[in-house]
C-alpha atoms as a PDB file:
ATOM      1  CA  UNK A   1      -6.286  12.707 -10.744  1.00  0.00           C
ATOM      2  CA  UNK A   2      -3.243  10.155 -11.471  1.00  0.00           C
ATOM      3  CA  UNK A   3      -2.881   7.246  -9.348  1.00  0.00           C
ATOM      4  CA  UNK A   4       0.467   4.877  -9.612  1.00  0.00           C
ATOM      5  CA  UNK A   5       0.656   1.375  -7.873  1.00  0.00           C
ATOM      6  CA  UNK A   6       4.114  -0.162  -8.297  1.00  0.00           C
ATOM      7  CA  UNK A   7       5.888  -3.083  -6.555  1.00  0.00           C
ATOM      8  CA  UNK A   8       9.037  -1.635  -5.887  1.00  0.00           C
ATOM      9  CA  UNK A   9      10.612  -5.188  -4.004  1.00  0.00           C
ATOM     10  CA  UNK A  10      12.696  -3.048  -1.375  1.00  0.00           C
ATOM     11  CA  UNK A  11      12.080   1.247  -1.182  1.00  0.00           C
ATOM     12  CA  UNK A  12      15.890   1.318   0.229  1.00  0.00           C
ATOM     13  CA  UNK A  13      17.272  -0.055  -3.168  1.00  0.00           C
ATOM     14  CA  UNK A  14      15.277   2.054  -5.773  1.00  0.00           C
ATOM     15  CA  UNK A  15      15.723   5.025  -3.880  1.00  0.00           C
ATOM     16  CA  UNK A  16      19.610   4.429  -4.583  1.00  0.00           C
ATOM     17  CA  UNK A  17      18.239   3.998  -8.157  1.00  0.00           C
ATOM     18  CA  UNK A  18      16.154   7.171  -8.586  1.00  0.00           C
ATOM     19  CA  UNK A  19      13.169   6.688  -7.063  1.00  0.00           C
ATOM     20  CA  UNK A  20      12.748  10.401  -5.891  1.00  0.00           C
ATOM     21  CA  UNK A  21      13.453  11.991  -9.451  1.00  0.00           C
ATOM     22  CA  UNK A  22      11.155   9.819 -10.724  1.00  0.00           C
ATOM     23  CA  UNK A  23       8.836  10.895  -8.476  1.00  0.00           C
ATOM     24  CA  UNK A  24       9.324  14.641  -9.190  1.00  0.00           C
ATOM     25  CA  UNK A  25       9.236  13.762 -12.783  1.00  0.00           C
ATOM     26  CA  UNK A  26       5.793  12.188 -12.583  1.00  0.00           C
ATOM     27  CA  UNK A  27       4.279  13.753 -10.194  1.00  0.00           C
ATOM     28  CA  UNK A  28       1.343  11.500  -9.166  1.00  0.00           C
ATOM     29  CA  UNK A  29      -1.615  12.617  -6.806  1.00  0.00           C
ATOM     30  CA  UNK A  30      -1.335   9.539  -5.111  1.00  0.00           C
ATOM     31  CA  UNK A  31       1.778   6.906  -5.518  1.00  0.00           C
ATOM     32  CA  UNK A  32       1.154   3.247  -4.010  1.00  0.00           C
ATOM     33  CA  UNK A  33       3.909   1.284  -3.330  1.00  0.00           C
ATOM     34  CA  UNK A  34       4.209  -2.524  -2.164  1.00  0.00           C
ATOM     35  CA  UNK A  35       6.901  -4.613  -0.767  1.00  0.00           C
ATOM     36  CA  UNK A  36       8.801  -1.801   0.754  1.00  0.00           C
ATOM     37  CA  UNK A  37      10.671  -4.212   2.703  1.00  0.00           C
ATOM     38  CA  UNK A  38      11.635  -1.185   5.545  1.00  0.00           C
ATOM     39  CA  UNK A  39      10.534  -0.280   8.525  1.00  0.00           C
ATOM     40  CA  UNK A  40      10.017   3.145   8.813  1.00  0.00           C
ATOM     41  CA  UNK A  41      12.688   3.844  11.242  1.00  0.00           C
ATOM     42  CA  UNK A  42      14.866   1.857   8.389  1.00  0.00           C
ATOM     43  CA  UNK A  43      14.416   4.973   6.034  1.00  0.00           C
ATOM     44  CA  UNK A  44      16.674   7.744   5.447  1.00  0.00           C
ATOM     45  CA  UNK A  45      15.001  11.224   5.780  1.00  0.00           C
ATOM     46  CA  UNK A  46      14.171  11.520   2.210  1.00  0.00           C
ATOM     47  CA  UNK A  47      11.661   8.551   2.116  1.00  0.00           C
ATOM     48  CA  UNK A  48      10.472   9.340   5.685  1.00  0.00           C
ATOM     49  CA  UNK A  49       9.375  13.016   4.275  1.00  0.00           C
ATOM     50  CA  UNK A  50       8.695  12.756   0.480  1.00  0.00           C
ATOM     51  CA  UNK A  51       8.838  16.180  -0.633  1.00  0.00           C
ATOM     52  CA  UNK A  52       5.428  17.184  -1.764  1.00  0.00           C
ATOM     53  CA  UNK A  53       3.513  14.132  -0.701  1.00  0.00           C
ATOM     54  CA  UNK A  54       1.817  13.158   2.880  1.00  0.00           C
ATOM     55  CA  UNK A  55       3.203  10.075   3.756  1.00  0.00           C
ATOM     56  CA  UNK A  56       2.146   6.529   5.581  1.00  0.00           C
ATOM     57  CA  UNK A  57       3.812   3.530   5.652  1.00  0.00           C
ATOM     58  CA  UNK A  58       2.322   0.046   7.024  1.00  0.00           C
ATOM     59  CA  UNK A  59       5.178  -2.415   7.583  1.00  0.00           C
ATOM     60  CA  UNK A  60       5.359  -5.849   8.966  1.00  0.00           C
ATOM     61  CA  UNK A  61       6.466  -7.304  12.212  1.00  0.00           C
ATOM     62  CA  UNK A  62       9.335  -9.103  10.212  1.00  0.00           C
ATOM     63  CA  UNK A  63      12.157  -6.929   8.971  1.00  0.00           C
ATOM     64  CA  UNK A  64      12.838  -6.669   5.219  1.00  0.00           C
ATOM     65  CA  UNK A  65       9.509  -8.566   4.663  1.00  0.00           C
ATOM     66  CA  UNK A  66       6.163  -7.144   2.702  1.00  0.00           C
ATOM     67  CA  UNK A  67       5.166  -3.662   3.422  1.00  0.00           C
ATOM     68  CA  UNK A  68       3.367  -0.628   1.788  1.00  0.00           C
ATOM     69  CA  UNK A  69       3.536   3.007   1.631  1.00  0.00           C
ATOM     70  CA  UNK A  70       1.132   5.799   0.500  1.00  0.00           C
ATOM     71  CA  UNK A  71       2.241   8.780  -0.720  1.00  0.00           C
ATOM     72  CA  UNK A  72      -0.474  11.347  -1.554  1.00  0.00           C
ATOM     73  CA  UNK A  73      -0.446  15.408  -2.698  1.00  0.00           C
ATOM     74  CA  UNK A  74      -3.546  16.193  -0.459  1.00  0.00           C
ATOM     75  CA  UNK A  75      -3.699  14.789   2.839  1.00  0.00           C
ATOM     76  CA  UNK A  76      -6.608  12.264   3.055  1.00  0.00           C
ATOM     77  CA  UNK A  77      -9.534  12.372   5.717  1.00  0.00           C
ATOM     78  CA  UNK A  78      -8.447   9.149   7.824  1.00  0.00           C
ATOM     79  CA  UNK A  79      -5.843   6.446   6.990  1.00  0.00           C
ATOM     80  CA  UNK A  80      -6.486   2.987   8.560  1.00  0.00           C
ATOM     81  CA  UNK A  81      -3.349   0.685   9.196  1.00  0.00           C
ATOM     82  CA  UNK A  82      -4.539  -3.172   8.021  1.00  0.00           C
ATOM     83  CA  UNK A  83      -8.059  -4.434   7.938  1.00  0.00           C
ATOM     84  CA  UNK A  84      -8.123  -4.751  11.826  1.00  0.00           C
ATOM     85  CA  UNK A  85      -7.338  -8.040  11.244  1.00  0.00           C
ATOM     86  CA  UNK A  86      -4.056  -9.255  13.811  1.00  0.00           C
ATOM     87  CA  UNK A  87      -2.986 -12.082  11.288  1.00  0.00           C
ATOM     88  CA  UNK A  88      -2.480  -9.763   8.137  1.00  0.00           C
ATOM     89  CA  UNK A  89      -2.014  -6.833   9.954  1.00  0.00           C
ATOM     90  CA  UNK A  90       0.933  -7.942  11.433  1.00  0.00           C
ATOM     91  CA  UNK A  91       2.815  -8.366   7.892  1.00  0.00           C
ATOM     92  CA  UNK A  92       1.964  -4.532   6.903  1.00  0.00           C
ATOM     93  CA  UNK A  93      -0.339  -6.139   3.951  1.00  0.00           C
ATOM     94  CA  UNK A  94      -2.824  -3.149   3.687  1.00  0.00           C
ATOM     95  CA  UNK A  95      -3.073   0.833   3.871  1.00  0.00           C
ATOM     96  CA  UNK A  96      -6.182   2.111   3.709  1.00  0.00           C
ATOM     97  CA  UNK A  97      -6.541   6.276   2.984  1.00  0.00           C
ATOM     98  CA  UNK A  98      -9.972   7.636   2.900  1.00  0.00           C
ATOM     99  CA  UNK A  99     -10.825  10.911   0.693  1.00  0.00           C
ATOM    100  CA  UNK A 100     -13.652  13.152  -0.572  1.00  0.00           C
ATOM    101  CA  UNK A 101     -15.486  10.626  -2.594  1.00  0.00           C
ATOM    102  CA  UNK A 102     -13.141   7.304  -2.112  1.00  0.00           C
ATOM    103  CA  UNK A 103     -11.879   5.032  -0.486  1.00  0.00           C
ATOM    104  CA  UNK A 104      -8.282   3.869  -1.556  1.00  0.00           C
ATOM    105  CA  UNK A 105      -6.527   0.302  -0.716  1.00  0.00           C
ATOM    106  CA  UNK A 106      -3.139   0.009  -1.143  1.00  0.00           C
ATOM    107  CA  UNK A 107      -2.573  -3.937  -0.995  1.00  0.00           C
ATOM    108  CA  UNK A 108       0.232  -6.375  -1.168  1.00  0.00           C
ATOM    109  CA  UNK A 109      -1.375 -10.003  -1.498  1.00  0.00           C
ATOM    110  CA  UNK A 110       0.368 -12.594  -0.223  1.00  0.00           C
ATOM    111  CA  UNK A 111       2.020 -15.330  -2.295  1.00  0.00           C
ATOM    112  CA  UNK A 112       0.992 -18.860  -1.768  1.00  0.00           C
ATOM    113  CA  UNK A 113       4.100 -19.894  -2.564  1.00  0.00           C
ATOM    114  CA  UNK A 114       4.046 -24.185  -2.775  1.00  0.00           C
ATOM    115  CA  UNK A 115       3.547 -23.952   1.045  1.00  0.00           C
ATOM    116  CA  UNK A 116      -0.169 -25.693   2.241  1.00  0.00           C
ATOM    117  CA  UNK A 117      -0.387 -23.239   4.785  1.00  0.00           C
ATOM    118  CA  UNK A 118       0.976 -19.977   3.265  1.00  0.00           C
ATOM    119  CA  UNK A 119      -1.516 -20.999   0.238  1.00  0.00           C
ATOM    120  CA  UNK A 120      -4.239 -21.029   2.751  1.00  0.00           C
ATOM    121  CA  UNK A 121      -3.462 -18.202   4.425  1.00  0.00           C
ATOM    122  CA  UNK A 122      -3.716 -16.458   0.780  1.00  0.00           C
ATOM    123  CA  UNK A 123      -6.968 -17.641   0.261  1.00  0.00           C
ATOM    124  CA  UNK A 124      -8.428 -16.963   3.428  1.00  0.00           C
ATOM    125  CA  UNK A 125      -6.718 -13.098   3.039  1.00  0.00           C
ATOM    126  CA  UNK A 126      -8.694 -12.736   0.013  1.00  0.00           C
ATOM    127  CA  UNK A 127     -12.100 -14.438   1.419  1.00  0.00           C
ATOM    128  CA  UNK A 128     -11.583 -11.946   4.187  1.00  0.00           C
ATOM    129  CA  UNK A 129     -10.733  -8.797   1.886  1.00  0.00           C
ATOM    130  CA  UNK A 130     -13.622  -9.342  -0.417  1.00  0.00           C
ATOM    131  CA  UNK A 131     -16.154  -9.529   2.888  1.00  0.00           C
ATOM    132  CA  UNK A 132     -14.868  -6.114   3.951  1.00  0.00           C
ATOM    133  CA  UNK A 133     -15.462  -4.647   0.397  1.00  0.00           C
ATOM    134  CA  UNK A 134     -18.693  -5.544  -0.212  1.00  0.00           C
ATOM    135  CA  UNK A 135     -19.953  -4.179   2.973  1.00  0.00           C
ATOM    136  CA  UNK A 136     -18.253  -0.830   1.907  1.00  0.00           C
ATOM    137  CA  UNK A 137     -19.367  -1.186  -1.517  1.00  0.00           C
ATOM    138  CA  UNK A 138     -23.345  -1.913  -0.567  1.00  0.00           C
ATOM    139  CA  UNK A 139     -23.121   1.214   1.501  1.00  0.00           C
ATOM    140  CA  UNK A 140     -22.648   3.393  -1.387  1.00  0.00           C
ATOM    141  CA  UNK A 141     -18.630   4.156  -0.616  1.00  0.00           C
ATOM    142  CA  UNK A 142     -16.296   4.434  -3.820  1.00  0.00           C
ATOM    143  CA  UNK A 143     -13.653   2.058  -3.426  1.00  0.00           C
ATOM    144  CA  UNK A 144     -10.156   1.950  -5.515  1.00  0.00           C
ATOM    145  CA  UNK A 145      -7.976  -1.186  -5.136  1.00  0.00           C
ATOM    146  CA  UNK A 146      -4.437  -0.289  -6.122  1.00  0.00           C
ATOM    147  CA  UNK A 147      -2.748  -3.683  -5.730  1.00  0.00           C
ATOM    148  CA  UNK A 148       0.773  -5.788  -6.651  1.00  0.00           C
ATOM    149  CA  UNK A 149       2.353  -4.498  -9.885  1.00  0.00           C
ATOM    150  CA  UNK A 150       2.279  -1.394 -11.617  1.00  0.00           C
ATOM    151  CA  UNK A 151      -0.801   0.310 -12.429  1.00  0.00           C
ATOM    152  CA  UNK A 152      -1.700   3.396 -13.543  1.00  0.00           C
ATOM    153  CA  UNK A 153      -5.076   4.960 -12.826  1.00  0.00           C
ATOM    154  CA  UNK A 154      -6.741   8.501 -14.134  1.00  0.00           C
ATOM    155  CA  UNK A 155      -9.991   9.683 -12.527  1.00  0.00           C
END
């Protein structure tokens, strides 16, 4: 199975640079993409309905801000939209897509920027996160973190 994570810092712009073709070309089982900086009613029809790929998108509240999208070849069991959690939830930080044997986050941490209280709110995100995995990891679930950046992952 091939898993991509890439920070794509606005869908709408590297769809205008190949995006889709490069998509084709690859051919990933699952694609993870953060900082999509769209709403979904933003998209045109070709990144609403990825040809070949089941697709969810978790955007913020704020327009052209944060954002992730999952794009996977086999439809997954249940996808969860944020960690149920109003203050990250609201800026589209985290798709969650549960298959067969694991459980896959697509994240987009926040910056702390120089800012007291967006560095706090970072820190707290990730005090938060880690509380949720462990719970899911002492229960015996697989978990897969595809995060900020480009990754590639082969199981």
């Amino acid at each position: 199975m091939r898993l991509f994570s890439w920070n794509v810092n606005g869908v709408r712009a590297i769809e205008k640079k190949g995006f889709l073709d490069w998509v084709d070309s690859t051919s990933p089982d699952i694609l993870c993409i953060q900082e999509t900086k769209a709403n979904f009613d933003q998209l045109p029809e070709s990144l609403q309905n990825v040809h070949g790929y089941h697709g969810f998108w978790h955007s913020g509240i704020r327009k052209g801000y944060s954002g992730v999208a999952t794009f996977c070849k086999h439809e997954p069991l249940d996808v969860q939209y944020g960690l149920g959690i109003e203050k990250y939830d609201k800026e589209g930080r985290v798709l969650i897509t549960e298959f067969e044997n694991f459980l896959l986050y697509n994240i987009y941490f926040p910056n702390g920027q120089k800012d007291e209280h967006r560095l706090q709110y970072k820190l707290d995100f990730y005090d938060d996160l880690l509380v949720i995995l462990n719970e899911q990891v002492e229960s015996g679930t697989n978990v897969l973190l595809l995060v900020t950046g480009i990754l590639h992952i082969f199981l």
